[in-house]
PDB file of N, CA and C in Angstrom:
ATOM      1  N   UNK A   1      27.047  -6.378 -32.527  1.00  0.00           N
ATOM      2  CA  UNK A   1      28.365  -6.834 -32.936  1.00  0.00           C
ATOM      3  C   UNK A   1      29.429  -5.996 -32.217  1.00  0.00           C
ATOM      4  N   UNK A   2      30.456  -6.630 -31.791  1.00  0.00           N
ATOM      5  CA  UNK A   2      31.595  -5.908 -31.053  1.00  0.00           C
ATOM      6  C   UNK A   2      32.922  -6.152 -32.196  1.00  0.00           C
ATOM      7  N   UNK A   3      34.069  -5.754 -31.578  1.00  0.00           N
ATOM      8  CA  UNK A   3      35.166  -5.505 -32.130  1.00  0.00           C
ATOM      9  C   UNK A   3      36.106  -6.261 -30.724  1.00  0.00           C
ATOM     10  N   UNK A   4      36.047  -6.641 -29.704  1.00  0.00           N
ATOM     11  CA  UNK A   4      36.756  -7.096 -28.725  1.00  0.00           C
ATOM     12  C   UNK A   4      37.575  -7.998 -28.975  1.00  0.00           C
ATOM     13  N   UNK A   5      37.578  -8.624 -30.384  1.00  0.00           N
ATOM     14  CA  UNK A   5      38.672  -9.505 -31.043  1.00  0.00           C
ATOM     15  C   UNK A   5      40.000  -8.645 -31.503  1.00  0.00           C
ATOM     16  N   UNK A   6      39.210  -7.855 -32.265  1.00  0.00           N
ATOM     17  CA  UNK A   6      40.446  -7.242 -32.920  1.00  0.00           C
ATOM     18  C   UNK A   6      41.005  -6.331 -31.925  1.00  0.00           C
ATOM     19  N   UNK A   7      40.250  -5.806 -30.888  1.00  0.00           N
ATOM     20  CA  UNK A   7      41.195  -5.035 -29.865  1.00  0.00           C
ATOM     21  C   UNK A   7      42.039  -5.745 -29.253  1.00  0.00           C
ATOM     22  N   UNK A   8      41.582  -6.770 -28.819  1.00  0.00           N
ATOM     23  CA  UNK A   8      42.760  -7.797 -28.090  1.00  0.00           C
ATOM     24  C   UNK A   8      43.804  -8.076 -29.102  1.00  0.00           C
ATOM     25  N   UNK A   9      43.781  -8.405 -30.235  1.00  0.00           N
ATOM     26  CA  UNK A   9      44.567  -8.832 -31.344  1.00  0.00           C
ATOM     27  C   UNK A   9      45.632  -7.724 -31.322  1.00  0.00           C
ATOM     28  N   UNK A  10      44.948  -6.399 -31.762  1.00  0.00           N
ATOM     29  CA  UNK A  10      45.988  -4.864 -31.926  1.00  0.00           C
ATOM     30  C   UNK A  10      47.109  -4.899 -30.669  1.00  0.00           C
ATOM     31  N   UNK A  11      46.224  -5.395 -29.098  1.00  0.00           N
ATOM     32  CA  UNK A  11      47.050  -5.249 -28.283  1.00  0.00           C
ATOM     33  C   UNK A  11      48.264  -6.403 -27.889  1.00  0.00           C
ATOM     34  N   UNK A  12      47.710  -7.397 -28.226  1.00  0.00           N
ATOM     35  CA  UNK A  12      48.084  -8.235 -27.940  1.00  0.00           C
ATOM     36  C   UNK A  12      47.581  -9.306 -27.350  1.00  0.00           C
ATOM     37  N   UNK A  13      46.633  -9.339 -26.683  1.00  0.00           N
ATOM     38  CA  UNK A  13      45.951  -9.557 -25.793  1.00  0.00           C
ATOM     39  C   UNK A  13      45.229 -10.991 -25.415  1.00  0.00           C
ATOM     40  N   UNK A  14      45.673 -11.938 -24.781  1.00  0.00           N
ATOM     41  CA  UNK A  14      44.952 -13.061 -24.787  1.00  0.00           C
ATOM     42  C   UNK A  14      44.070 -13.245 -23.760  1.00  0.00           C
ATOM     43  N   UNK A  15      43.042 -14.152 -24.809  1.00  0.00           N
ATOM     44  CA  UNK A  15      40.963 -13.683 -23.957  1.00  0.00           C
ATOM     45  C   UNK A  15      41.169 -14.663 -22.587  1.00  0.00           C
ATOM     46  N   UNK A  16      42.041 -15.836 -22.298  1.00  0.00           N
ATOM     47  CA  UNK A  16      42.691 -16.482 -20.999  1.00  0.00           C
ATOM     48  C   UNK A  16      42.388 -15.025 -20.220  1.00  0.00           C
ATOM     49  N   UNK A  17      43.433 -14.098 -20.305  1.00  0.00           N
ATOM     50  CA  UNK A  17      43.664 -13.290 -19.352  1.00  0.00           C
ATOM     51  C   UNK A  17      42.981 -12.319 -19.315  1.00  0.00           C
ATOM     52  N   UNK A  18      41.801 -11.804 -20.219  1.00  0.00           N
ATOM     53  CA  UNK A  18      40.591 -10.708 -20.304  1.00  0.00           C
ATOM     54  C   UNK A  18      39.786 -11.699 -19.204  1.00  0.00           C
ATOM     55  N   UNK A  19      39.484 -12.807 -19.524  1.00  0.00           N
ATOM     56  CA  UNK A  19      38.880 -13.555 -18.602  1.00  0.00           C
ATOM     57  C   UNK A  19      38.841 -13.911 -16.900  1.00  0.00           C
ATOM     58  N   UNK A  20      40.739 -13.231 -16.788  1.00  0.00           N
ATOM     59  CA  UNK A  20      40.690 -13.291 -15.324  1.00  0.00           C
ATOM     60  C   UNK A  20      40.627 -12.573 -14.843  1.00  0.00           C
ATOM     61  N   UNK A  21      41.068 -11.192 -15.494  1.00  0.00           N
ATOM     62  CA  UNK A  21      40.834 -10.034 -15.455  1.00  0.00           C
ATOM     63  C   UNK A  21      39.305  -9.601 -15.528  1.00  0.00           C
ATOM     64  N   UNK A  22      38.397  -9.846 -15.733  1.00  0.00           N
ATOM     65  CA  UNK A  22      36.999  -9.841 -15.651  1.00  0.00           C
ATOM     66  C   UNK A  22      36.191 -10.358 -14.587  1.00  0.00           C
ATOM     67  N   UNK A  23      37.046 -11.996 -14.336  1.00  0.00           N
ATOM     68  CA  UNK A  23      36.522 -13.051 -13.549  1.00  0.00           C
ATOM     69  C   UNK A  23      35.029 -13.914 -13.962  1.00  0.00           C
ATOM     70  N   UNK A  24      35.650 -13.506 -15.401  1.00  0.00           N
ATOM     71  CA  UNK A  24      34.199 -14.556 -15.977  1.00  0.00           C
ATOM     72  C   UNK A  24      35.332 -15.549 -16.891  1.00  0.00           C
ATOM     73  N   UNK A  25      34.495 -16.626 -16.748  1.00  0.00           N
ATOM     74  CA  UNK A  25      34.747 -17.770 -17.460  1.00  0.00           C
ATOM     75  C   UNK A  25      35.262 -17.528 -18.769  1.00  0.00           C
ATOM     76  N   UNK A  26      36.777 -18.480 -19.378  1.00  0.00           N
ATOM     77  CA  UNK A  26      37.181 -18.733 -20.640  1.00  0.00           C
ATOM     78  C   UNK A  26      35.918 -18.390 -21.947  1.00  0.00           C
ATOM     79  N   UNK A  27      34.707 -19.484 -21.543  1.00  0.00           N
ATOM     80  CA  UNK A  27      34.067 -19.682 -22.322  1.00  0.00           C
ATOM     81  C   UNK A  27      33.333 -18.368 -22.727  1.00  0.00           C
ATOM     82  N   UNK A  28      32.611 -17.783 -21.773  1.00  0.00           N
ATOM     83  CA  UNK A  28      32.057 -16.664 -21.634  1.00  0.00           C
ATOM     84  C   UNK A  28      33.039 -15.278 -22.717  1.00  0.00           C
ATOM     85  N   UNK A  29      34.015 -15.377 -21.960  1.00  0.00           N
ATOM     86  CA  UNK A  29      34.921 -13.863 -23.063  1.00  0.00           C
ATOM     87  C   UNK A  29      34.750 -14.684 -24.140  1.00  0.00           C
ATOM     88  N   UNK A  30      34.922 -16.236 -24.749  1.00  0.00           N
ATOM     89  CA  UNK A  30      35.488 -16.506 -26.423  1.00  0.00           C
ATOM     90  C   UNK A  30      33.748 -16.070 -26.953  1.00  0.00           C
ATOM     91  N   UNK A  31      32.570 -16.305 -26.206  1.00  0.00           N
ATOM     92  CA  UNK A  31      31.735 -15.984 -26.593  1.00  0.00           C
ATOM     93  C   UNK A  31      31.205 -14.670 -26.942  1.00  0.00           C
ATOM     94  N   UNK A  32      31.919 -13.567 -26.153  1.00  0.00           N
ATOM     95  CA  UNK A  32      31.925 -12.238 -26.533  1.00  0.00           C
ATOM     96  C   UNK A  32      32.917 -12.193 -27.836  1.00  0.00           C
ATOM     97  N   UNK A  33      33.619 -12.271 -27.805  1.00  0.00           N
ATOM     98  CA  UNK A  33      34.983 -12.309 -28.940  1.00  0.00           C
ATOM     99  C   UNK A  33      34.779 -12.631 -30.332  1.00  0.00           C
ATOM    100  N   UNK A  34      33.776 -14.215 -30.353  1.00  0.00           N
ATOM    101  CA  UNK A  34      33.349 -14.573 -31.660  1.00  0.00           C
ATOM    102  C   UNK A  34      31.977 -14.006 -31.665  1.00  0.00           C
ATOM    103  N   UNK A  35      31.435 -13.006 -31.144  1.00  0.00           N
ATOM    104  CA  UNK A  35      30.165 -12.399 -30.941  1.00  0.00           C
ATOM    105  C   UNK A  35      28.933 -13.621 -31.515  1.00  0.00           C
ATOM    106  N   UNK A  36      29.101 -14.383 -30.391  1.00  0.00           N
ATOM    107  CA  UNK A  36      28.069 -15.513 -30.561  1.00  0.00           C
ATOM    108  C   UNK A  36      27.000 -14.842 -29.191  1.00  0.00           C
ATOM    109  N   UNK A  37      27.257 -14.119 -28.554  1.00  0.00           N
ATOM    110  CA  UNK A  37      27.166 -13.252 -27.195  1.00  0.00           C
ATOM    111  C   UNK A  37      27.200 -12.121 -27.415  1.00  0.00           C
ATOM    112  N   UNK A  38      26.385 -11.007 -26.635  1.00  0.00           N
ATOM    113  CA  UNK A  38      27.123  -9.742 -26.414  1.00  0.00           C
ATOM    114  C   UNK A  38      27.583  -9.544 -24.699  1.00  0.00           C
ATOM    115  N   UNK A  39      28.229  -9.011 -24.887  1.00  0.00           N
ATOM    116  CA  UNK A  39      28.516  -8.431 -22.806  1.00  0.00           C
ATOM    117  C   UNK A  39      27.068  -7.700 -22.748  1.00  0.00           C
ATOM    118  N   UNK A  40      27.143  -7.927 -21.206  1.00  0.00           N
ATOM    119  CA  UNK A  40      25.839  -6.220 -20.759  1.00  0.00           C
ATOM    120  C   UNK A  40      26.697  -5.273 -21.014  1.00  0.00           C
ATOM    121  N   UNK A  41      25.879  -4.037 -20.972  1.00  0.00           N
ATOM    122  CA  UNK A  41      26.854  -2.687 -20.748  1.00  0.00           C
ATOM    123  C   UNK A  41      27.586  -2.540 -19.687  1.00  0.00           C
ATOM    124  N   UNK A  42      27.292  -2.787 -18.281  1.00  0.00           N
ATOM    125  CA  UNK A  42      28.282  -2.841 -17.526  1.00  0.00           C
ATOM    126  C   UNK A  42      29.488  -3.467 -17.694  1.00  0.00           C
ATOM    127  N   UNK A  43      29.349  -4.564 -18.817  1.00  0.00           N
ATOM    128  CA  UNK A  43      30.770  -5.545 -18.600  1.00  0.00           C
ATOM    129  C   UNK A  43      31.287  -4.970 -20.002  1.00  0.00           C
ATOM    130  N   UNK A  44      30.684  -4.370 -20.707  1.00  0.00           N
ATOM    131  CA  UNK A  44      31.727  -3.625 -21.808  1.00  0.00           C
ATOM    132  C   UNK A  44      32.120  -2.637 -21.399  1.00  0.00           C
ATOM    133  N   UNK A  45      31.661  -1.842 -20.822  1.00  0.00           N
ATOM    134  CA  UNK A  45      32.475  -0.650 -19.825  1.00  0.00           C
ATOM    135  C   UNK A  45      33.786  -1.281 -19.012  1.00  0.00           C
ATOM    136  N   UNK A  46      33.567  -2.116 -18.633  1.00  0.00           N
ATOM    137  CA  UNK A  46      34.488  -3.088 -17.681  1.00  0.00           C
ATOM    138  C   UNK A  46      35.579  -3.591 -18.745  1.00  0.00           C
ATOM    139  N   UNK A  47      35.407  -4.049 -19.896  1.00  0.00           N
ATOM    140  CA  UNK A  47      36.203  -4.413 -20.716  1.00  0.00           C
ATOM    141  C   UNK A  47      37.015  -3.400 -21.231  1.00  0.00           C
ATOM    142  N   UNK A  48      36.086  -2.242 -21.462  1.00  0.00           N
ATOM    143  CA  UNK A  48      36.881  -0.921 -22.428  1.00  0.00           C
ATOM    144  C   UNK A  48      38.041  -1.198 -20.876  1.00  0.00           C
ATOM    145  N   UNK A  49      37.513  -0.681 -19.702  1.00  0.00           N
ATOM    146  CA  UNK A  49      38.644  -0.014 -18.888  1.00  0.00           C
ATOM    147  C   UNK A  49      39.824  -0.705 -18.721  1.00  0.00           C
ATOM    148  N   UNK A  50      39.492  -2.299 -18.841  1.00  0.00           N
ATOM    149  CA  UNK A  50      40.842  -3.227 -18.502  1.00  0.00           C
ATOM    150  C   UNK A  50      41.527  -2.805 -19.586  1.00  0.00           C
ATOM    151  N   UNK A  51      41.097  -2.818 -20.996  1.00  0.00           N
ATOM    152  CA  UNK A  51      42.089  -2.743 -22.072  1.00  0.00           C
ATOM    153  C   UNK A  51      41.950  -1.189 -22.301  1.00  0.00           C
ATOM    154  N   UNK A  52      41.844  -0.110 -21.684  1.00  0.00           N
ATOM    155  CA  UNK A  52      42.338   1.011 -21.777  1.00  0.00           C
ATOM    156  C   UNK A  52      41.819   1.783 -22.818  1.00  0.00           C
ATOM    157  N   UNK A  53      40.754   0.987 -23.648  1.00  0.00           N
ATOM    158  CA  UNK A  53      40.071   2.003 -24.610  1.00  0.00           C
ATOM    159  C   UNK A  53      38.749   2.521 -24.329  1.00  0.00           C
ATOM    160  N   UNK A  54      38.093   3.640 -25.376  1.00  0.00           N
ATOM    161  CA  UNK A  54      36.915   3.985 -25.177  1.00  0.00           C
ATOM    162  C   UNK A  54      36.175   2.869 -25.642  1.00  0.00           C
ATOM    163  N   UNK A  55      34.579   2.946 -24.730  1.00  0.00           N
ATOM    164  CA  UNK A  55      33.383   1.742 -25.155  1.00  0.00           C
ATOM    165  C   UNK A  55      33.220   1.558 -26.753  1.00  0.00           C
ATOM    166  N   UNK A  56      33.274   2.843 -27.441  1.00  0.00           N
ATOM    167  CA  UNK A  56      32.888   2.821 -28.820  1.00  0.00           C
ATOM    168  C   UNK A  56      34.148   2.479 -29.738  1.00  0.00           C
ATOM    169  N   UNK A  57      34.951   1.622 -29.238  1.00  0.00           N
ATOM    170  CA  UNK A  57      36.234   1.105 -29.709  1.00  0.00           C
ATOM    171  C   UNK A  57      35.775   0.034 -29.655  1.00  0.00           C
ATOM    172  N   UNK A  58      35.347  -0.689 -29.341  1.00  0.00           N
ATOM    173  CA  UNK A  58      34.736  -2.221 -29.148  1.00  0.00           C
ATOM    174  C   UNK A  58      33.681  -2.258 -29.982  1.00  0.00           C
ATOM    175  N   UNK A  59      32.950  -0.999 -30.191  1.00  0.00           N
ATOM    176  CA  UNK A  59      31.279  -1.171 -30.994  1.00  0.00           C
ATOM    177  C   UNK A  59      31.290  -1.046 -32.332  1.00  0.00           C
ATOM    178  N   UNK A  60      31.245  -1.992 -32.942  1.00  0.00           N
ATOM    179  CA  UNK A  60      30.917  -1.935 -34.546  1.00  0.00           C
ATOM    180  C   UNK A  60      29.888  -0.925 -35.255  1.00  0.00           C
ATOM    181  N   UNK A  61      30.014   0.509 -35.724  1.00  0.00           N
ATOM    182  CA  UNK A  61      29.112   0.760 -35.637  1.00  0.00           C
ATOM    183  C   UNK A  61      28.561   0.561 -37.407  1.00  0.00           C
ATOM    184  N   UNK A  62      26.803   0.289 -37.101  1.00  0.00           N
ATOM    185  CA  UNK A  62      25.590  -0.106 -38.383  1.00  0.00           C
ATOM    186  C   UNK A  62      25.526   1.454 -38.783  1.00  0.00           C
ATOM    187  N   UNK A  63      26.109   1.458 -39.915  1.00  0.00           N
ATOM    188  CA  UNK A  63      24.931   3.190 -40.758  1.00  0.00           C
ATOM    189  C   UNK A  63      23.869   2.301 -41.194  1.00  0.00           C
ATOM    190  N   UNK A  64      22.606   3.393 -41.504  1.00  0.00           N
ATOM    191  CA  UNK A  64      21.750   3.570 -42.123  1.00  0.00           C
ATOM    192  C   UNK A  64      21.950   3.406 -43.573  1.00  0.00           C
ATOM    193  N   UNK A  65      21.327   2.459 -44.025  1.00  0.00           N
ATOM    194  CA  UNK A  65      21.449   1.734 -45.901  1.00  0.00           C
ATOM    195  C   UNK A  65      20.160   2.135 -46.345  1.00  0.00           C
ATOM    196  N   UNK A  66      20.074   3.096 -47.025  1.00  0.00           N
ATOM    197  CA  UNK A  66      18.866   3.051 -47.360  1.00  0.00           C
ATOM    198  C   UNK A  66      17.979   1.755 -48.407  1.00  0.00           C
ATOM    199  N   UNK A  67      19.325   0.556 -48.748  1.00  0.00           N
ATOM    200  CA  UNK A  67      18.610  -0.336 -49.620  1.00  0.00           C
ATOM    201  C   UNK A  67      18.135  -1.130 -48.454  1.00  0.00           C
ATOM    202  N   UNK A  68      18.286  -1.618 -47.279  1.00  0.00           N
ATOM    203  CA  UNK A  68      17.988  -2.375 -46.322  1.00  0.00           C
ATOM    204  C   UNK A  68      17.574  -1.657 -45.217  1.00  0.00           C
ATOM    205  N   UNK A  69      17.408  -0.691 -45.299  1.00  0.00           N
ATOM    206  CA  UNK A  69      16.488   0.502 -43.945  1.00  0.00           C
ATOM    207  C   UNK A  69      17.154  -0.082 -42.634  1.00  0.00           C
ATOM    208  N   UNK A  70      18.095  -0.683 -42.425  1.00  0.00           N
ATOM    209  CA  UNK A  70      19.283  -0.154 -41.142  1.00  0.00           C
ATOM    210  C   UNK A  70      19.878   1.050 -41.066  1.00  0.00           C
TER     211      UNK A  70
END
């Protein structure tokens, strides 16, 4: 799971122009965005840098539950 919605959102940011800025397809970023997708790591590195944040700004992070052992 990413956060690349709400970073664009905080910034302003419309996924049109993450998209050209990337040079991947509309469809492709809305698919990262509604995390129906994840990016590779190279292209979330690529994403942190266009929008100026660290990688782990984008990463949702899972604790450990001990009722569900995640």
């Amino acid at each position: 799971m990413n956060r690349i919605k709400e970073v664009l959102e905080e910034k302003g940011i419309k996924q049109t122009w993450l998209a050209e800025q990337l040079g991947k397809s509309y469809n492709m970023v809305n698919a990262y965005v509604q995390n129906r997708q994840q990016p590779r790591l190279e292209v979330l590195y690529e994403i942190a840098r266009i929008l100026d944040v660290e990688v782990k700004d984008l990463l949702i992070e899972i604790k450990k539950n001990e009722h569900n052992g995640y």
